[in-house]
Each structure stands twice: as C-alpha cells, then as structure tokens.
Protein backbone atom coordinates (compact mmCIF):
# COMPACT_ATOMS: atom_id res chain seq x y z
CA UNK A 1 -53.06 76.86 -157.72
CA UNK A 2 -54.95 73.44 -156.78
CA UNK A 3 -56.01 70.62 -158.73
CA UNK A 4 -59.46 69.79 -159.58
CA UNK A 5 -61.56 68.14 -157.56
CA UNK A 6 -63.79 65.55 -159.24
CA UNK A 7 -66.96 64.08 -157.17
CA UNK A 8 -69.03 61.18 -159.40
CA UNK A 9 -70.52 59.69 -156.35
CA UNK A 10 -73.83 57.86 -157.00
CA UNK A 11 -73.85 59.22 -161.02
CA UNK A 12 -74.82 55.04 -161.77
CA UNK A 13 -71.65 54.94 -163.59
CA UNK A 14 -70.24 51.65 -165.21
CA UNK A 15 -67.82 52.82 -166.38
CA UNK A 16 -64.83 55.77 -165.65
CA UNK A 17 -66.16 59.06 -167.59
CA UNK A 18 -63.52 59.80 -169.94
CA UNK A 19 -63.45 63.16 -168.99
CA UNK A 20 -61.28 62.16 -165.60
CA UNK A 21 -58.16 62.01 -167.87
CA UNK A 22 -58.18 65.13 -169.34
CA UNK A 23 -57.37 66.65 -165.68
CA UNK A 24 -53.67 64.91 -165.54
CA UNK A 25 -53.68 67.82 -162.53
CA UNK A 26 -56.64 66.29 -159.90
CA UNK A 27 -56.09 65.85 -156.72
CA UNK A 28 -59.54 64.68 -154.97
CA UNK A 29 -61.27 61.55 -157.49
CA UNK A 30 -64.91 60.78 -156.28
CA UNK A 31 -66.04 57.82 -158.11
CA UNK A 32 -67.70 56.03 -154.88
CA UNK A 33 -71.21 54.23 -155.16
CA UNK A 34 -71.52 53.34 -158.44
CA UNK A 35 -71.36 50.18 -160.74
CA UNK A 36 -67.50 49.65 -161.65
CA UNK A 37 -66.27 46.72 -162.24
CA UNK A 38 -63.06 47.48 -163.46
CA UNK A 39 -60.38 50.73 -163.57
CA UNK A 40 -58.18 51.30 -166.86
CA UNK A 41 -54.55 51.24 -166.33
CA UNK A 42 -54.98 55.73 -167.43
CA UNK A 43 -55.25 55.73 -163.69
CA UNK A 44 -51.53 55.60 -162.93
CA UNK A 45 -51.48 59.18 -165.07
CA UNK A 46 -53.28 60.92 -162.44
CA UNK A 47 -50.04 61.82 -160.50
CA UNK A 48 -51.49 64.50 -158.42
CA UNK A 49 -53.97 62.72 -156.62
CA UNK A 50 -53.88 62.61 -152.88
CA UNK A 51 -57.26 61.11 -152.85
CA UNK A 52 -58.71 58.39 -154.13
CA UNK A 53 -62.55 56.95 -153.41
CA UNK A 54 -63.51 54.04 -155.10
CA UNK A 55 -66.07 52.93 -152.38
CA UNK A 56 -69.27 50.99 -152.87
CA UNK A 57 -68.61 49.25 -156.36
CA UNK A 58 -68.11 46.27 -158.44
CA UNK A 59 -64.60 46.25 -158.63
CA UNK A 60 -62.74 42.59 -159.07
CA UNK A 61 -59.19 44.03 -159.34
CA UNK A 62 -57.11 46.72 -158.97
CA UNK A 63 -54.82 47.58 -161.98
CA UNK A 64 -50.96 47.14 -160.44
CA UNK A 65 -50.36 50.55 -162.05
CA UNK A 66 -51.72 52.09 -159.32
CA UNK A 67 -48.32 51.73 -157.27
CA UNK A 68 -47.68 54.94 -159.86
CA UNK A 69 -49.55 57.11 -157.96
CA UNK A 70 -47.42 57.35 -155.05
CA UNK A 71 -45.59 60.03 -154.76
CA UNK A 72 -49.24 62.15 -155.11
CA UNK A 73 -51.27 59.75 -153.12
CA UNK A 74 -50.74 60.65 -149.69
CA UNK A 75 -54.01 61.03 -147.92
CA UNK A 76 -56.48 58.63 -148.41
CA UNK A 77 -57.55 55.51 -150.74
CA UNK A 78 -60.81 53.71 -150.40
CA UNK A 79 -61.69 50.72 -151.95
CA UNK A 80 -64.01 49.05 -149.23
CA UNK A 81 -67.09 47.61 -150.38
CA UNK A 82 -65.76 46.21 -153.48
CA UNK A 83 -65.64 42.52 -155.18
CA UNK A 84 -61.61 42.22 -154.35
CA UNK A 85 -60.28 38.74 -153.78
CA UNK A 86 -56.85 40.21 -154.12
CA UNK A 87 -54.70 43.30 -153.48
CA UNK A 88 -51.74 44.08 -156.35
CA UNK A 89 -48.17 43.90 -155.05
CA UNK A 90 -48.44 47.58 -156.70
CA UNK A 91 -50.32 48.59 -153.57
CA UNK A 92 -47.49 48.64 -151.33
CA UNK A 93 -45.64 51.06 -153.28
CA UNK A 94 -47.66 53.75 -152.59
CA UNK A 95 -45.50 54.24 -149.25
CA UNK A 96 -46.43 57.95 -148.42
CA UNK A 97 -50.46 57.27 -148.44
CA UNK A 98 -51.86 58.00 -144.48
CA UNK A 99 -55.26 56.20 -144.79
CA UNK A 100 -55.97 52.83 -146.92
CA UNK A 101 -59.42 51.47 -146.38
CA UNK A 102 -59.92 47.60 -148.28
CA UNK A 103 -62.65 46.24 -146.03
CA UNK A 104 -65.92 44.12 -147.12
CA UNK A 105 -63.57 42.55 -149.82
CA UNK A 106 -63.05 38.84 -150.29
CA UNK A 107 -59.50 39.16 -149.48
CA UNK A 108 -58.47 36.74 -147.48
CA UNK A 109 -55.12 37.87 -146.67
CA UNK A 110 -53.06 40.94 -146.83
CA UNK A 111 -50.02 41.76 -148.87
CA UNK A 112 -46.89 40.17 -147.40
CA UNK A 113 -44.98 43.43 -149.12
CA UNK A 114 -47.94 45.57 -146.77
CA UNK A 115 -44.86 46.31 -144.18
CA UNK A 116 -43.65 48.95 -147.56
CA UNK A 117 -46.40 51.36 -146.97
CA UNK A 118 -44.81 53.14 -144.22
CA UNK A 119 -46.79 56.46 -144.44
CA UNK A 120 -49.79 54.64 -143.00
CA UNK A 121 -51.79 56.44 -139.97
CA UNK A 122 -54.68 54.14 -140.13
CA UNK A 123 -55.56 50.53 -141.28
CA UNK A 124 -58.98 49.52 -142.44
CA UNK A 125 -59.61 45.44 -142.82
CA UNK A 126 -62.75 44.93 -141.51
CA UNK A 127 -64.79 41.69 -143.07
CA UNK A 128 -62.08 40.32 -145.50
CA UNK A 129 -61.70 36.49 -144.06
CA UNK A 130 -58.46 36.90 -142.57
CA UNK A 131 -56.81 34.21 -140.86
CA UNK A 132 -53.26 35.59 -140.27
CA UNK A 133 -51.55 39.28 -140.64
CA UNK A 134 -48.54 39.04 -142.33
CA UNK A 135 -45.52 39.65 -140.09
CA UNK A 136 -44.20 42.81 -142.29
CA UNK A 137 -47.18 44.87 -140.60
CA UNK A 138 -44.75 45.60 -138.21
CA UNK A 139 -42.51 47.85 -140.04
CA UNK A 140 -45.64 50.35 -140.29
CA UNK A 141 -44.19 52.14 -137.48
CA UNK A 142 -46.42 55.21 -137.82
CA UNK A 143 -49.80 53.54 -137.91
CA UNK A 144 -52.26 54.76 -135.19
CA UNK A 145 -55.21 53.17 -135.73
CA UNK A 146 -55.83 49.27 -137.31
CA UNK A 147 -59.67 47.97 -137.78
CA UNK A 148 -60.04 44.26 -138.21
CA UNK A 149 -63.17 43.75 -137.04
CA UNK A 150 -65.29 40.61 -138.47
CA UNK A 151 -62.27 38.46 -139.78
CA UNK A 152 -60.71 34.87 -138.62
CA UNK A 153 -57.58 35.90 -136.95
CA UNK A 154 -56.66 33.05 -134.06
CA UNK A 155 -53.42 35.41 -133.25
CA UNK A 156 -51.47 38.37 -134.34
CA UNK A 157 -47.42 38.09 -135.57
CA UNK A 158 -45.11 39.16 -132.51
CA UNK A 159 -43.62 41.79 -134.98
CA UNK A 160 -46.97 43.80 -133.55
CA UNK A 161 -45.02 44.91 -130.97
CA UNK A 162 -43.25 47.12 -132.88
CA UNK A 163 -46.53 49.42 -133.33
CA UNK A 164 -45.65 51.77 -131.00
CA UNK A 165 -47.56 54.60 -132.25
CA UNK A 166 -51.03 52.46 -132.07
CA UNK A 167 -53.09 54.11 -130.09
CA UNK A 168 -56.43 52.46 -131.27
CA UNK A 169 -56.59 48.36 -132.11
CA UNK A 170 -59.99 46.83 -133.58
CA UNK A 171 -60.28 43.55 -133.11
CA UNK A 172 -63.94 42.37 -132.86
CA UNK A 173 -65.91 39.28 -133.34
CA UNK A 174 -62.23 37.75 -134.39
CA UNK A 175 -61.32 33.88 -133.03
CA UNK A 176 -59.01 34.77 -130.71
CA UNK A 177 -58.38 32.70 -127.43
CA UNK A 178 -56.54 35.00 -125.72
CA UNK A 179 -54.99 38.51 -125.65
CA UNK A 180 -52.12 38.56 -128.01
CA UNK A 181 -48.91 38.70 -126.05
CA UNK A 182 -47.70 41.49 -128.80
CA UNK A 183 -49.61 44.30 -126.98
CA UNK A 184 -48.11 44.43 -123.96
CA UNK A 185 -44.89 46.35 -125.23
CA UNK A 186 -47.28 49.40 -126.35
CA UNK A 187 -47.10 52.11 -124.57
CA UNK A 188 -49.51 54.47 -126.33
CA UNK A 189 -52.56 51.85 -126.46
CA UNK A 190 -55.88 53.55 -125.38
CA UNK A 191 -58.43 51.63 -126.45
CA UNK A 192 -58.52 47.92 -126.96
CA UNK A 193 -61.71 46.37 -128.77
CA UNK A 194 -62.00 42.44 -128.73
CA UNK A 195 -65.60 41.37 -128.42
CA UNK A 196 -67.00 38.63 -129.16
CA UNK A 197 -63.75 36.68 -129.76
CA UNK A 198 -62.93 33.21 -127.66
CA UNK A 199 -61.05 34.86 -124.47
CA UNK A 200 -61.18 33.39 -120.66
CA UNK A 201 -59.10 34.91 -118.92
CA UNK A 202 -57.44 38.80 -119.09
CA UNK A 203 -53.43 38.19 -119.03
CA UNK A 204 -51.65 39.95 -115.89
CA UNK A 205 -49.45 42.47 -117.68
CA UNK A 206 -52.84 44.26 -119.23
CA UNK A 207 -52.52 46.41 -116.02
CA UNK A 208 -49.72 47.69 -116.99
CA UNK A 209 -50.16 49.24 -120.61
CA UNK A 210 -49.61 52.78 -119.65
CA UNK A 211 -52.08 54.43 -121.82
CA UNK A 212 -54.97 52.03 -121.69
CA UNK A 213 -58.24 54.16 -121.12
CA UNK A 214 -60.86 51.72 -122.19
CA UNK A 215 -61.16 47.75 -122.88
CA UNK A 216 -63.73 46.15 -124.13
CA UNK A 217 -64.21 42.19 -123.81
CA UNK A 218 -67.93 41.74 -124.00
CA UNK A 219 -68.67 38.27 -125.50
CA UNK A 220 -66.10 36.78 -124.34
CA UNK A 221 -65.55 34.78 -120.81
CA UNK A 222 -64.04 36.87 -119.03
CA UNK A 223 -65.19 37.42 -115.57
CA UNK A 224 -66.58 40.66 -114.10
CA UNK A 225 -64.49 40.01 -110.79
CA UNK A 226 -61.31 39.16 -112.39
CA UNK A 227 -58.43 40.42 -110.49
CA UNK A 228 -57.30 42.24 -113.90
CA UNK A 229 -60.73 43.88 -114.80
CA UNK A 230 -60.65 45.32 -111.33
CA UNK A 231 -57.47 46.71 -111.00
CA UNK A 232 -57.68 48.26 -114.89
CA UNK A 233 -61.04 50.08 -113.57
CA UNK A 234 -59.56 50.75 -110.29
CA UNK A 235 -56.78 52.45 -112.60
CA UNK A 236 -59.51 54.38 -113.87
CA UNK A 237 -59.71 52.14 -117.07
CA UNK A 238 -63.64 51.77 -118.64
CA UNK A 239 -64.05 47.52 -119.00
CA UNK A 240 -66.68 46.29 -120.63
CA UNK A 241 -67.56 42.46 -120.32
C-alpha cells in the first residue's frame, strides 16, 4: 500500500493546512506556489516523504528539523523561489535525497557540511549570489548534473575533480576568467555551459575530456579560430562562441 499523495499547489495558502499531519504516512507533499512564509517544526513527522515541493513561496527559513526526514526523503526537495538567506546545517543530513533544488534564494553560500548529502544526482543553485563552492562538494561523488547559473563564482575548489560521475556542469553568466583547471580529470563530462563569464582563451587539455559532446562559450572572448575550438569540433564536439 502507498502513501498519500497531497497536491496544494496554487490553493493561496498562508499557511500549512492542518490536515497534512494527520497523514504521518505521505509520501508526495505539494505545497508549491503559494504564500508561506514559514513551515512548523510537525514537518520532521512526515517520515515517509520522498517528495517534498515547497516552490514559489515566501519562505525565510527552513526549520533544522527537516534533517528528520531523511531516511524517507529520497527523491526530490524543492525550495527554489523562496526568501532563503540561509540553508540549516539540518539539510545535509538528509544524505539519501537524489534531487535538491534551492535556487532564486538569497543564499549566498552553500553549506560547508553540503559534501554529507551523498545521495545527490543533481544540484540546483541557480541565482543565489555565490562567490565560492565550498570544497566538501566534492565528496558528492554520485552527482550528475550541477546548475549554477547567474551567481558570482571567480573559480571552483580543486576537490571538483573528484565529480566523476558529472556528466552535465551549468555554469552561466558566472565571473569566471578562465576554465577551471578541476574539469579536466572528468571523464564523463558532456556538456559544458559557461556563457557569458570573463574567459579568453580555451585551456589545451579541453581536447582531451573524453566525453565532451558540446561546449558552449558564447559571451566570452574566446576566438572562433582558436586552435582548441577547432580541434573539439573537428572531434565532432558542438562549440558555441
């Protein structure tokens, strides 16, 4: 038998219908697009959950409580579009979640305990005003995909190159000067997305990610007839610049 499966999305709530915790056994929790600005600590009860959207509100914090929810919460959290300026340390406990979403928050920077949520297939930080990752993103050894599109990063921490699963990497309109040296020990990288970001030049080893099947630089300064772009297309790689 399966849990229930509650959907509030756009019901102009304020507030959590009280309703949601008399089903201790639900699994899917709807409550994006609406007006919350804040979640009672009753939502660490809800130990079946595997899914969790809280999209598209008001919310200013996260109750720490919610690090109670992991061994149900395994599939995916949203909380993108939200009033965050800060993620609980309780976050990172939920270490068997697949797919966190926390972007169009006012963030500005990332757990440094992130590197604990190892069940993580895909990483969504997209407009949050980061500057810096923090180096214990590395340990998420499974992630495939990471989205930081619309941020402040000048760099990324060399423990990157322990992503070896990443097959997607997001990095648009960023402040980067350069390709980060971290990529080049990836070997299932396909796709590569870093326009409009500060670059000049492509680096020489880029030729030689094994997987690479599509790069794009636009807005940057990189040159059509650079000796890189033309062997990656020659390689059969789509550049864009």
């Amino acid at each position: 038998m399966t849990g229930a499966r509650l959907n509030y999305w756009k019901a102009g709530l304020r507030s959590v219908p009280p309703e949601v915790w008399r089903h201790e056994d639900c699994e899917v929790l709807i409550l994006a697009d609406n007006h919350l600005t804040e979640l009672p600590p009753a939502l660490g009860r809800l130990r079946s959950l595997h899914t969790l959207d809280l999209g598209h509100n008001a919310l200013t914090e996260v109750p720490e409580g919610i690090g109670e929810l992991a061994a149900g919460l395994t599939r995916y959290l949203y909380l993108h579009d939200n009033r965050l300026a800060r993620l609980p340390d309780g976050l990172c406990a939920l270490d068997r979640l697949g797919y966190l979403n926390v972007g169009d928050n006012p963030l500005g920077r990332l757990p440094e305990e992130i590197g604990r949520m190892a069940g993580l297939v895909e990483l969504r930080a997209q407009h949050v005003q980061l500057t810096t990752l923090p180096a214990s993103v590395g340990e998420l050894g499974r992630l495939r995909e990471v989205w930081l599109g619309g941020n402040a990063l000048t760099g990324l921490p060399e423990t990157v190159a322990a992503l070896r699963a990443l097959r997607l990497l997001e990095l648009r309109d960023n402040a980067l000067p350069r390709v980060p040296d971290a990529l080049r020990t990836l070997p299932l990288l396909r796709r590569i997305d870093l326009r409009g970001n500060r670059i000049g030049a492509l680096p020489p080893w880029i030729t030689e990610l094994p997987s690479l099947e599509k790069l794009d630089v636009r807005w940057n300064a990189v040159a059509d007839t650079a000796e890189p772009v033309v062997a990656l297309r020659e390689k059969g790689c789509v550049v864009l610049t």
